[in-house]
Structure formats: structure tokens, C-alpha cells
Protein backbone atom coordinates (compact mmCIF):
# COMPACT_ATOMS: atom_id res chain seq x y z
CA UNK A 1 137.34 65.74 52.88
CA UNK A 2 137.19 62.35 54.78
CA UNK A 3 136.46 61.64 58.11
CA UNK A 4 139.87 60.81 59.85
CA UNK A 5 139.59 57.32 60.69
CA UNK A 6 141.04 55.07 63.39
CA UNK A 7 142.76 52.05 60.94
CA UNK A 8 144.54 48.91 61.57
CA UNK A 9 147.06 47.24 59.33
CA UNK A 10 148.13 43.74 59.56
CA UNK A 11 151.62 42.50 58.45
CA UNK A 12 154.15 39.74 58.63
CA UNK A 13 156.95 42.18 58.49
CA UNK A 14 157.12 46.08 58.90
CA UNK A 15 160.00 48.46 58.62
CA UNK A 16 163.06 48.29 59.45
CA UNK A 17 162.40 45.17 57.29
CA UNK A 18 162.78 45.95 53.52
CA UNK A 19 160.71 43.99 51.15
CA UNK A 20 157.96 43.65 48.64
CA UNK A 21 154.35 43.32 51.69
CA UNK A 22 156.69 45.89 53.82
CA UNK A 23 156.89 48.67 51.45
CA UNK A 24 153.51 48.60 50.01
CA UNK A 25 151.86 48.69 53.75
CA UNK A 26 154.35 51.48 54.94
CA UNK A 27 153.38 53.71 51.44
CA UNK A 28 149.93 53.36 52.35
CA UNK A 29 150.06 53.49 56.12
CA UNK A 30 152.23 56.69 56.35
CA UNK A 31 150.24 58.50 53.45
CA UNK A 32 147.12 57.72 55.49
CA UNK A 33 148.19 59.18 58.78
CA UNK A 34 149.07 62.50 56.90
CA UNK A 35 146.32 62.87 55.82
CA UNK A 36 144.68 62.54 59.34
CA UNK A 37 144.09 59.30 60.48
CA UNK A 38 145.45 57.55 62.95
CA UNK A 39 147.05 54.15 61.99
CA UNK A 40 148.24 51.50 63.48
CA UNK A 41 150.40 48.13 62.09
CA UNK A 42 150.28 44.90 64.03
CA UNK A 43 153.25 42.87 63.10
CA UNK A 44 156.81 40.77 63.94
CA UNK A 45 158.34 42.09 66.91
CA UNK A 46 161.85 42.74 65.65
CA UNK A 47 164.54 43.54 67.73
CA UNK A 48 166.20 46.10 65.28
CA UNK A 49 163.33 48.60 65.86
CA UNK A 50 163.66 51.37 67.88
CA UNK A 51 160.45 52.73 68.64
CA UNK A 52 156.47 52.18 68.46
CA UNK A 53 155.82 54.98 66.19
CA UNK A 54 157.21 55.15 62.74
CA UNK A 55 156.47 58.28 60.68
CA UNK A 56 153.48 59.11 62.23
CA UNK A 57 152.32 55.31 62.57
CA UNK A 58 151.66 53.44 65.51
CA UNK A 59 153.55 49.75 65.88
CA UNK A 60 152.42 47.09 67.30
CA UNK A 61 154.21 44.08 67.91
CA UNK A 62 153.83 40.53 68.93
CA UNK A 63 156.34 37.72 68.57
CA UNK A 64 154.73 35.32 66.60
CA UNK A 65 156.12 33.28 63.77
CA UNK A 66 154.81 30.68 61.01
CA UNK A 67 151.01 30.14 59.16
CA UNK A 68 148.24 27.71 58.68
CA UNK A 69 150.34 25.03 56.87
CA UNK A 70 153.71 25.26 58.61
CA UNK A 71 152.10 26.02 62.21
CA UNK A 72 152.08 28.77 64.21
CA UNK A 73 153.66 29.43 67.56
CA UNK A 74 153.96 32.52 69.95
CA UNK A 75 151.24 35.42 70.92
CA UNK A 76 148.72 34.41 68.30
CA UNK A 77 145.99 34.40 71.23
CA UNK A 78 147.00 38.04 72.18
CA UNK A 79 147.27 39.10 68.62
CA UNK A 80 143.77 37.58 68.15
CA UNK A 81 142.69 39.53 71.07
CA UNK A 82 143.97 42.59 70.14
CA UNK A 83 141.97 42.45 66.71
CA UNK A 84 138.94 41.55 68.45
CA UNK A 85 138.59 43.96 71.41
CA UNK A 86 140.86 46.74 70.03
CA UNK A 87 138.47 49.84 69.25
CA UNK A 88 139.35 50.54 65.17
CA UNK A 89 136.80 51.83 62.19
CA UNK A 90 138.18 49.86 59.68
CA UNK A 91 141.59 47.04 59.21
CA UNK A 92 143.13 45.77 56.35
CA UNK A 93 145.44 42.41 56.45
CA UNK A 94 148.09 42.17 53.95
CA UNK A 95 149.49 38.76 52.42
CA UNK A 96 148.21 35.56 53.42
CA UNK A 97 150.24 32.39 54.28
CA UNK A 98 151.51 34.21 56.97
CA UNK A 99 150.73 34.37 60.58
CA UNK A 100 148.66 38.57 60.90
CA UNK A 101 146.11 37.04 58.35
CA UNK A 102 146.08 33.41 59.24
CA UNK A 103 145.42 33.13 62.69
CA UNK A 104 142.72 35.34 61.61
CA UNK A 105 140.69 33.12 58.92
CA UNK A 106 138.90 31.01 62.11
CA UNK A 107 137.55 34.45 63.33
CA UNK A 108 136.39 36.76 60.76
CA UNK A 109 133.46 36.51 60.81
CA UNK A 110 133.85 37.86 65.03
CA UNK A 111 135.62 41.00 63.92
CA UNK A 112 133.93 43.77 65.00
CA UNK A 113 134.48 46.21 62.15
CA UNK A 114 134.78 46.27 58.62
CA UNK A 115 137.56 44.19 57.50
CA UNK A 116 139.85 44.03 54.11
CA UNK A 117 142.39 41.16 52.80
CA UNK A 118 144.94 41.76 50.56
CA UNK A 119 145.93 38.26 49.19
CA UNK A 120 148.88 39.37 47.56
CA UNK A 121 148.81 36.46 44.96
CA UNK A 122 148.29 33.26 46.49
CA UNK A 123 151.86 31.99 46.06
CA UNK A 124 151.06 28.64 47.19
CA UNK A 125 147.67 28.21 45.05
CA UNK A 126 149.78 25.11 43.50
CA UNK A 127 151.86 24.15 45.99
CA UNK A 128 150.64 20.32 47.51
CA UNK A 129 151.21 21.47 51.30
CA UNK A 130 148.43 23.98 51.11
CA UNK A 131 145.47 22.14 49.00
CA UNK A 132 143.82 21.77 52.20
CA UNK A 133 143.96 25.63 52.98
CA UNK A 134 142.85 26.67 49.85
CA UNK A 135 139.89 24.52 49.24
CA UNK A 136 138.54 25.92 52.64
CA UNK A 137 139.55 29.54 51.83
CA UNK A 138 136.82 30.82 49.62
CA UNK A 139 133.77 29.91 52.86
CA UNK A 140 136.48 32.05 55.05
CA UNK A 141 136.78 35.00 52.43
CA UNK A 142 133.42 35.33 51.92
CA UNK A 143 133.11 36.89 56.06
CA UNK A 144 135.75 39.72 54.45
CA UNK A 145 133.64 42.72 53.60
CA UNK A 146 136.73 43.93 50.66
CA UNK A 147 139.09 42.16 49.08
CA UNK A 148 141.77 44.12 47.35
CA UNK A 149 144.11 43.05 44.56
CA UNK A 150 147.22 44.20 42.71
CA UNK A 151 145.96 43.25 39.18
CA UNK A 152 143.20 42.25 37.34
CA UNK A 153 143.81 39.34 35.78
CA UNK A 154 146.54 37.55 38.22
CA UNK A 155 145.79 34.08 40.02
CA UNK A 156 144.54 35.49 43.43
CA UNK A 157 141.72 37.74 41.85
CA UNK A 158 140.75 34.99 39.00
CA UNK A 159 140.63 31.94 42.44
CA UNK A 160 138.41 34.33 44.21
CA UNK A 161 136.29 35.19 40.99
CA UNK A 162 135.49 31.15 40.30
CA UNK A 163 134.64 30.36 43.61
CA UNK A 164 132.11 32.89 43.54
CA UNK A 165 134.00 35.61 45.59
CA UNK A 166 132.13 39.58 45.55
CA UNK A 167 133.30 42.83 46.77
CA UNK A 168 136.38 42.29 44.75
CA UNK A 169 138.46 45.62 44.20
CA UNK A 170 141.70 46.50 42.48
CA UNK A 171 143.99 49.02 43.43
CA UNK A 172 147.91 48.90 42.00
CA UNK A 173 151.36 49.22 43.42
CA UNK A 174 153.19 52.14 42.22
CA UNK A 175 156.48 54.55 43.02
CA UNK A 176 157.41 57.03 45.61
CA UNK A 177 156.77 60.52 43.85
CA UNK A 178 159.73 61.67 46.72
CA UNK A 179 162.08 59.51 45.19
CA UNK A 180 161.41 59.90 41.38
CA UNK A 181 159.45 63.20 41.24
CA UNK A 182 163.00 65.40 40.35
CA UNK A 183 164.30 64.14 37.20
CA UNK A 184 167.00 66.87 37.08
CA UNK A 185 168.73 65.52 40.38
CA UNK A 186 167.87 61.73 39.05
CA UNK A 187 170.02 62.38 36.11
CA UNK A 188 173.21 63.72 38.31
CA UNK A 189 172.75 61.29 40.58
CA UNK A 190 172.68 58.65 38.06
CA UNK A 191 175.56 59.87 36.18
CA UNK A 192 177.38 59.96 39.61
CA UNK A 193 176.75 56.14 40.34
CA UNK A 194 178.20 55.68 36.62
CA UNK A 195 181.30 57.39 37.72
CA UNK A 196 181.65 55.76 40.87
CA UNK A 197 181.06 52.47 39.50
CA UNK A 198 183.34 52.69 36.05
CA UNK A 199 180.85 52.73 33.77
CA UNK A 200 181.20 55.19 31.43
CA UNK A 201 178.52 56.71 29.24
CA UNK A 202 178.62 54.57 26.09
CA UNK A 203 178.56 51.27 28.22
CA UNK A 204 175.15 49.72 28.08
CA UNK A 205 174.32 48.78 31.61
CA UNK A 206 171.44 46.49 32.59
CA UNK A 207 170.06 46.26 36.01
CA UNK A 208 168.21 44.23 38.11
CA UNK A 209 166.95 44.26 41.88
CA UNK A 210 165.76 41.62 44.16
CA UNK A 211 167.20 40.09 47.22
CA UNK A 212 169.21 36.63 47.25
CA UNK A 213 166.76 34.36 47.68
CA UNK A 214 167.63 32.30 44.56
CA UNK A 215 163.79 33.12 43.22
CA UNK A 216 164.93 36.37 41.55
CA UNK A 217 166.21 35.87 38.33
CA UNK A 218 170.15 36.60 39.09
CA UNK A 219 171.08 33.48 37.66
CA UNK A 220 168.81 34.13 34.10
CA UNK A 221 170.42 37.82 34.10
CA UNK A 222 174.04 36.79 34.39
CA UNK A 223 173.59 33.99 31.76
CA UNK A 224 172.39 36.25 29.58
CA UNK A 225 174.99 38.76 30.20
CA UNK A 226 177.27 36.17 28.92
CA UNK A 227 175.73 35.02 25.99
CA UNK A 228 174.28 38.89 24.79
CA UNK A 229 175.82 39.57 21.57
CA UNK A 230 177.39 43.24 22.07
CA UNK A 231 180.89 44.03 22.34
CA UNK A 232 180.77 45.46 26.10
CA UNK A 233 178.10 45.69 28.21
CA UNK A 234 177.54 45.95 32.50
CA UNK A 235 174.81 44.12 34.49
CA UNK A 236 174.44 45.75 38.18
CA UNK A 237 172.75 43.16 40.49
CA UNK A 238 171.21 45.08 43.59
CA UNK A 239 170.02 42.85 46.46
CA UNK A 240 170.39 42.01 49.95
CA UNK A 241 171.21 39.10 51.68
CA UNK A 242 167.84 37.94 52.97
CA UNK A 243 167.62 34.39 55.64
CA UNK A 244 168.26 31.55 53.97
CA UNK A 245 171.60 30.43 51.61
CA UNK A 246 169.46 31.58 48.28
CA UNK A 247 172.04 32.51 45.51
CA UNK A 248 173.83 34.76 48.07
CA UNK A 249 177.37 32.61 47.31
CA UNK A 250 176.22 30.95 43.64
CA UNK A 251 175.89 34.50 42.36
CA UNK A 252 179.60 35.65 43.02
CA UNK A 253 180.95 33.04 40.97
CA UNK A 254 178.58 33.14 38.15
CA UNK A 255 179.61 36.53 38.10
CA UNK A 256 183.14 36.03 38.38
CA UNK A 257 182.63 32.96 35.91
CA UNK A 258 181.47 35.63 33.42
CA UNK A 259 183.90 38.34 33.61
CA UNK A 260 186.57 36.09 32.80
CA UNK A 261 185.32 34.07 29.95
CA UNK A 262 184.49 38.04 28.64
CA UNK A 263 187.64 39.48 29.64
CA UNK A 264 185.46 41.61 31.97
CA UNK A 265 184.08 43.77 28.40
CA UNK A 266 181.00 42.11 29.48
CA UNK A 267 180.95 42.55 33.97
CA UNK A 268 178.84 41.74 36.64
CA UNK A 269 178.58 43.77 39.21
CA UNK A 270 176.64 42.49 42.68
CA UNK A 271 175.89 45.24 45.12
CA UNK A 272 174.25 46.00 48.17
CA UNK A 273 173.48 49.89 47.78
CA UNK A 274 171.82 52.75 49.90
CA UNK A 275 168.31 53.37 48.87
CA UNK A 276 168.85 56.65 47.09
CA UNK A 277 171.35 54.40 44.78
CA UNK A 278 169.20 52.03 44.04
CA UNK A 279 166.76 54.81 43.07
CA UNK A 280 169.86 56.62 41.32
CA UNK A 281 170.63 53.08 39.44
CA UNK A 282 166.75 52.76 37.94
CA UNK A 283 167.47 56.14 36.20
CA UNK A 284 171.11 54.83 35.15
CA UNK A 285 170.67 51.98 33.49
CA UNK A 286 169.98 51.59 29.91
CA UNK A 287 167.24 47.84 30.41
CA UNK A 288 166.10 46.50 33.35
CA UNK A 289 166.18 43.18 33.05
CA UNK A 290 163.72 41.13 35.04
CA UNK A 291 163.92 37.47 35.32
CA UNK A 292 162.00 36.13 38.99
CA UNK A 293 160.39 33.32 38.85
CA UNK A 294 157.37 34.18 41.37
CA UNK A 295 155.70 37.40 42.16
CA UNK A 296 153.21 39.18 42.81
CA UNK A 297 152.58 43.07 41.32
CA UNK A 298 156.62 43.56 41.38
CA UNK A 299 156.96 47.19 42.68
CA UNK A 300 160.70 47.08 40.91
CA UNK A 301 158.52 47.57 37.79
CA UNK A 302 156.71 50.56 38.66
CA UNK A 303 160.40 52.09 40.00
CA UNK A 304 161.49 51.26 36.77
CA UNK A 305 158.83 53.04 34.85
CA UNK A 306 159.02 55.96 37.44
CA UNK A 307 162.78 55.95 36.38
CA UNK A 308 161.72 56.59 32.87
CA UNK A 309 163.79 53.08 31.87
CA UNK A 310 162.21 50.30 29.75
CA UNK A 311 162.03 47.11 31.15
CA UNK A 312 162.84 43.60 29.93
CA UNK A 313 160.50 40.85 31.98
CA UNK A 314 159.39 36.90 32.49
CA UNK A 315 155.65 36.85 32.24
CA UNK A 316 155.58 36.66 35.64
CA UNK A 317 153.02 38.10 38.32
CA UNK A 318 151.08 40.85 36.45
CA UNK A 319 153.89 41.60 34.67
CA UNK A 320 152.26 41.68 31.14
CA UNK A 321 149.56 44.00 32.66
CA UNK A 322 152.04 46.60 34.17
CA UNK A 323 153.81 46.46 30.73
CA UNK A 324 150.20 46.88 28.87
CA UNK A 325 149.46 49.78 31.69
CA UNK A 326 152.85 51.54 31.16
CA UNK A 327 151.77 51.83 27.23
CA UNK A 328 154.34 49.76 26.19
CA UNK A 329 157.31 50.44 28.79
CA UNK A 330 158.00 46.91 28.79
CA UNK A 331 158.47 44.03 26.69
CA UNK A 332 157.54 39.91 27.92
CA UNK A 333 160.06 37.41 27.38
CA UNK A 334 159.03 33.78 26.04
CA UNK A 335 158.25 32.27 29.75
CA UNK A 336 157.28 29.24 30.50
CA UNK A 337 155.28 27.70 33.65
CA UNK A 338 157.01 25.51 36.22
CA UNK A 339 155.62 23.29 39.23
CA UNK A 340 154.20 25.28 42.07
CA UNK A 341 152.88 28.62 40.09
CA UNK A 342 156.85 29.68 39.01
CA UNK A 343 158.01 30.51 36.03
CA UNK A 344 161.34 30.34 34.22
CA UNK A 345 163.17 31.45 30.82
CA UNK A 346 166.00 31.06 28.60
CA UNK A 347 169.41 33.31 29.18
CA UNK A 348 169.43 33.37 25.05
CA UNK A 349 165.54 34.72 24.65
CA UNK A 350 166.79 37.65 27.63
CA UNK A 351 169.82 38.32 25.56
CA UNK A 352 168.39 38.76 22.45
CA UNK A 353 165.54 40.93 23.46
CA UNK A 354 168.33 43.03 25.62
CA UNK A 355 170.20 43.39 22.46
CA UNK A 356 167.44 44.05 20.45
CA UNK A 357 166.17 47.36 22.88
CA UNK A 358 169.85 48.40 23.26
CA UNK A 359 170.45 48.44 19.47
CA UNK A 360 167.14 50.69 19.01
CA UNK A 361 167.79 54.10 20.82
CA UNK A 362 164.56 56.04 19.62
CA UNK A 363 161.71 53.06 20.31
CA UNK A 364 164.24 52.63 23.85
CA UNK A 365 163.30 56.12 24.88
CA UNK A 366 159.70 55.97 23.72
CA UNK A 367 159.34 53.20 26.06
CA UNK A 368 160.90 54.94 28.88
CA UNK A 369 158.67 57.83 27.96
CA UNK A 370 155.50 55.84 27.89
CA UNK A 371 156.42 54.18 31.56
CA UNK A 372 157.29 57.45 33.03
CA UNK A 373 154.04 59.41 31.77
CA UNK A 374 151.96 56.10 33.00
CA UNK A 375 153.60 56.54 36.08
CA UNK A 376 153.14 60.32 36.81
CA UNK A 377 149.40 59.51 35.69
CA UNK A 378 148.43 56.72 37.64
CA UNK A 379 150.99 55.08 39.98
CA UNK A 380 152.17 57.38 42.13
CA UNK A 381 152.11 56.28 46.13
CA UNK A 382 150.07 59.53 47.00
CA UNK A 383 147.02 58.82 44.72
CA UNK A 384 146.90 55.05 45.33
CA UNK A 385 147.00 56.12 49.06
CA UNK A 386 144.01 58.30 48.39
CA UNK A 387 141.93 54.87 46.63
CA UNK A 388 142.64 53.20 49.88
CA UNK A 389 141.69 56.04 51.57
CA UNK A 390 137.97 56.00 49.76
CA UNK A 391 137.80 52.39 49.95
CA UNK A 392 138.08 51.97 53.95
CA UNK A 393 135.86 55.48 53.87
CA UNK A 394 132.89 53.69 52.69
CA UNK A 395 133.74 50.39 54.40
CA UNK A 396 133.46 52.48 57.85
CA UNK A 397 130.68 53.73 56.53
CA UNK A 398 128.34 50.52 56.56
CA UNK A 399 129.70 46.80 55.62
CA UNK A 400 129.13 46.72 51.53
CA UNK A 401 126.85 44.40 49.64
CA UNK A 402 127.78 43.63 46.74
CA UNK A 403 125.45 45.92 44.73
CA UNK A 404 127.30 48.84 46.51
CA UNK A 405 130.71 47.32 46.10
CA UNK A 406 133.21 49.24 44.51
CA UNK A 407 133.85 48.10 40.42
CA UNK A 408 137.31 46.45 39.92
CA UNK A 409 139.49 49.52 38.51
């Protein structure tokens, strides 16, 4: 049994905010305090949240905004404060090039307790405006006493390993066991989202998920919808409408573009749906079809595999590993690299892989098999909550050296 802890988590954005950095902090941070310890998440005030403790965790806020490159304005001296006079065994700050682990990098090496960075990919690693930060990251990282990574083999851990970086750990996204554990009331609720959307069961239906920001891969999955060589077929688009234009109005009339030249036997369908949908769509669909151009460890692909539904992907992120760690629950699509560490692909590769999984029923379901058993295994939110868990144990412990570090897993 561990020693309940007193731990601080750092994040741009917190819940009620939905995204990518938001969900993996609250899995982790809400596991943690049932299991004992007391948490706490500095992050955006936002004025749609009602209270200061969230599922057991404590919030706090501070209204700052921006990072290194673009500048940052607001409390960054009380949220630098805070951090360094606030009584805590252990903290862990999640995503840089934003403001909780940025106005941070001038002080680390002041914090008074074991500290861990989560890079969370380094999405500007190629990006001109932040040369500067990076070349004066690695002297800042080395003050960390963990660094924890997604994958393996992505940019942020392979940067850190050439400049010379230790104390280098891996620890994976994964699925909510809550939401995916009963596959009996995932199949009615599925077929109950088929009904209520007109799909009926001999439809193929693709999905994909990912907010409007225009980086997602809407645009590649409607194209290919178009161009997929099957007599009907239904691609359900799930995303929100996040700040910014993004493809929030280009998407509707792609989509509306495509269900006429198909006489709507092939549709699009763009939706903004509950959670328990969107959980209820991952075990509906037939493919999900994955076309972003920039990520991280996408946690739509461990849903996906939680669903027990093969996936269709850009090599993008750690993509290929997931796929490799699912035992085959996914298949890459030619990709090719673009300026600034994106990616892109051709709507006629996407459609004929889609076609090619759809057409093959038995090696469909192994794959779904293969993602779901990888996911019951390995990638549920409850035992990567418990690697965190023995990670910040034996930071709190005594700061590690990097004999005693932790091997990469």
C-alpha cells in the first residue's frame, strides 16, 4: 500500500474543458485521490466551473493566458508563488508551450519537491517561432527529477534522448474501464445510436472524432467517403466547436458536397453528441478512420480499441506504436511529413484501405479482438493511474539519479 501523498498537477485547461491534456490529467488525478491522496490541479480560471473541488480533486485557478513564445500575461507571479511556497510531496506539469509549465522552466531548479514534466510531444519542435525555446530546453529539463512520455519512440522522448536527457519514463494513455468495461450494454447502446441515426445494420459506418480545429482529419475522411468504392456507406464526424473558425463551416459543405454527388448512398453525418454517444458510436461503427495531421498519443485510439473496433490511421503521433501495441488493431496509411512536424494523406490511400477492412469481415473482427484484449490488458485508466501512482511514490521518496531511475516501459 502507498503512502497517501499530497500531489500537485499543472494544466493549461481542466474540466469542464474537454480535450486531449484535460482528460488524461483528470483520469489520473481523480484515480489518485481514490486511492487516498490528496490532489490538487493548478490551472485556467474558467468561468463555466462551478466549484473548487471536482471528484474528489482540489482546483486551483489563476487567470493566466499564453507561453514562452507568444508571451504571457496575468497571475503568473502568484502561480509561481503558489508552486514555490505551497507545501506538496510531489507535482507533475502536463504539456509544455503553455503557460502551468512555462512560467515554470526559469525556476525549476527552486522547486522545493520532486518535480515531473509531461512534454506531451513537443508540437512546435519544428516550428521557426520556438527554435529559441527549444535549443535552451534540454539545460532547463535536466533540473526535472522525471520526465514522462506517451510513447517510446515519438519526437519528445527521441529530443530529450539526443540531448542527453536521463530519468526518462514511459507510461501510455488508455480508456475509461467505466465507459467500455460492459460490452453487453455497449452493444444496445450502439445499436440504439444506429436506430436513431438511420443507419441500419448492413450500412458500413466509419467514424471519426476530433474537434473543429481544421487539424483533425475531417476534410481527408469526407474525401474519402466520396471517392470509397462501395455501394453505400455512412461517415459520423463527432466534434465540437472549439475557438477559432477551424473547419467548423468548411465541413458542412464538404459534407453536403458529398451527399449529393452520392445521392446521399454514401452520407456524412457531423455531430456534436453526449459523451455516452460518443462512447456508444466507438462500439457502432464498423472503421474508425483517423486522418489528424498532429498529435500526440491520440486517446481516440485507445477508445477505439477499448470499443473492440479496428482503426484506420495517418502515421501520426505514436500512432504506429498503439497499432503495434494493440497486436494489430490498426492499420497505417501511406503518410507523408509536412512543414512544422504535421502530417497529411491522400483521400484515395484512406478509401482503399477502408474498403479493403470493410470487404474482410473475419481479419475486421480479429483486429477488433486484438485492440480490445490489448486494451483490457494494458490500457485501462485504473492501472496507468496505479504507474503514476509508483512513479511519484519513489520520487517523494528521495529525488532519483539516474541509476535508480525507473526503465522506459
Amino acid at each position: 500500500m502507498v503512502t497517501p501523498m499530497r500531489i500537485l498537477h499543472t494544466v493549461e485547461l481542466y474540466e469542464p474543458s474537454v480535450g486531449g491534456a484535460q482528460e488524461v490529467v483528470r483520469q489520473v488525478s481523480t484515480r489518485l485521490a481514490e486511492r487516498g491522496h490528496e490532489v490538487t490541479v493548478a490551472t485556467t480560471r474558467l468561468s463555466g466551473r462551478q466549484s473548487d473541488r471536482i471528484d474528489g480533486v482540489h482546483i486551483r485557478e489563476f487567470a493566466v493566458q499564453g507561453n514562452s513564445v507568444r508571451g504571457m500575461s496575468g497571475e503568473v507571479e502568484e502561480y509561481r508563488r503558489f508552486v514555490l511556497e505551497s507545501d506538496f510531496d510531489v507535482m507533475m506539469s502536463y504539456a509544455m508551450q503553455q503557460w502551468t509549465v512555462d512560467a515554470l522552466l526559469e525556476v525549476l531548479d527552486r522547486i522545493p519537491r520532486p518535480h515531473a514534466i509531461a512534454p506531451c510531444g513537443f508540437s512546435g519542435l519544428h516550428d521557426p517561432a520556438y527554435e529559441r525555446y527549444f535549443q535552451e530546453l534540454p539545460g532547463r529539463l535536466a533540473a526535472c527529477d522525471a520526465l514522462i512520455f506517451h510513447s517510446d519512440s515519438y519526437q519528445d522522448i527521441e529530443f530529450s534522448r539526443q540531448h542527453g536527457l536521463d530519468r526518462l519514463h514511459v507510461i501510455p494513455n488508455g480508456a475509461d474501464e467505466h465507459e467500455f468495461d460492459d460490452i453487453e450494454d455497449l452493444d444496445r447502446r450502439a445499436l440504439a445510436l444506429r436506430s436513431r441515426l438511420g443507419i441500419d445494420a448492413e450500412t458500413p459506418l466509419l467514424l471519426t472524432v476530433g474537434g473543429h480545429t481544421g487539424l483533425k482529419g475531417h476534410a481527408l475522411a469526407i474525401d474519402a467517403l466520396r471517392s470509397l468504392k462501395l455501394p453505400r456507406a455512412v461517415l459520423l464526424v463527432v466534434g465540437n466547436n472549439p475557438l477559432g473558425i477551424g473547419c467548423r463551416y468548411s465541413c458542412p459543405v464538404r459534407a453536403g458536397v458529398t451527399n449529393l454527388l452520392t445521392l446521399h448512398r454514401k452520407r456524412v453525418l457531423l455531430a456534436q453528441l453526449a459523451r455516452e454517444d460518443v462512447v456508444a458510436a466507438y462500439r457502432a461503427a464498423d472503421l474508425f478512420v483517423f486522418g489528424s495531421a498532429v498529435e500526440c498519443s491520440p486517446l481516440v485510439l485507445f477508445e477505439t480499441m477499448a470499443a473492440g473496433t479496428p482503426f484506420v490511421t495517418l502515421d501520426v503521433g505514436n500512432a504506429a506504436e498503439i497499432a503495434c501495441w494493440g497486436g494489430g488493431a490498426g492499420l497505417l496509411l501511406p503518410t507523408r511529413r509536412l512543414a512544422r512536424g504535421r502530417v497529411g494523406g491522400r483521400a484515395r490511400d484512406m478509401a482503399e484501405v477502408t474498403a479493403r477492412v470493410l470487404e474482410d469481415e473475419r481479419e475486421r473482427q480479429r483486429m477488433g479482438r486484438a485492440g480490445r484484449s490489448a486494451w483490457e490488458q494494458h490500457f485501462r485508466w485504473s492501472a496507468i493511474a496505479e504507474r503514476y501512482e509508483e512513479l511519484y511514490a519513489r520520487l517523494a521518496q528521495h529525488r532519483l539519479s539516474p541509476e535508480s531511475a525507473l526503465p522506459a516501459e
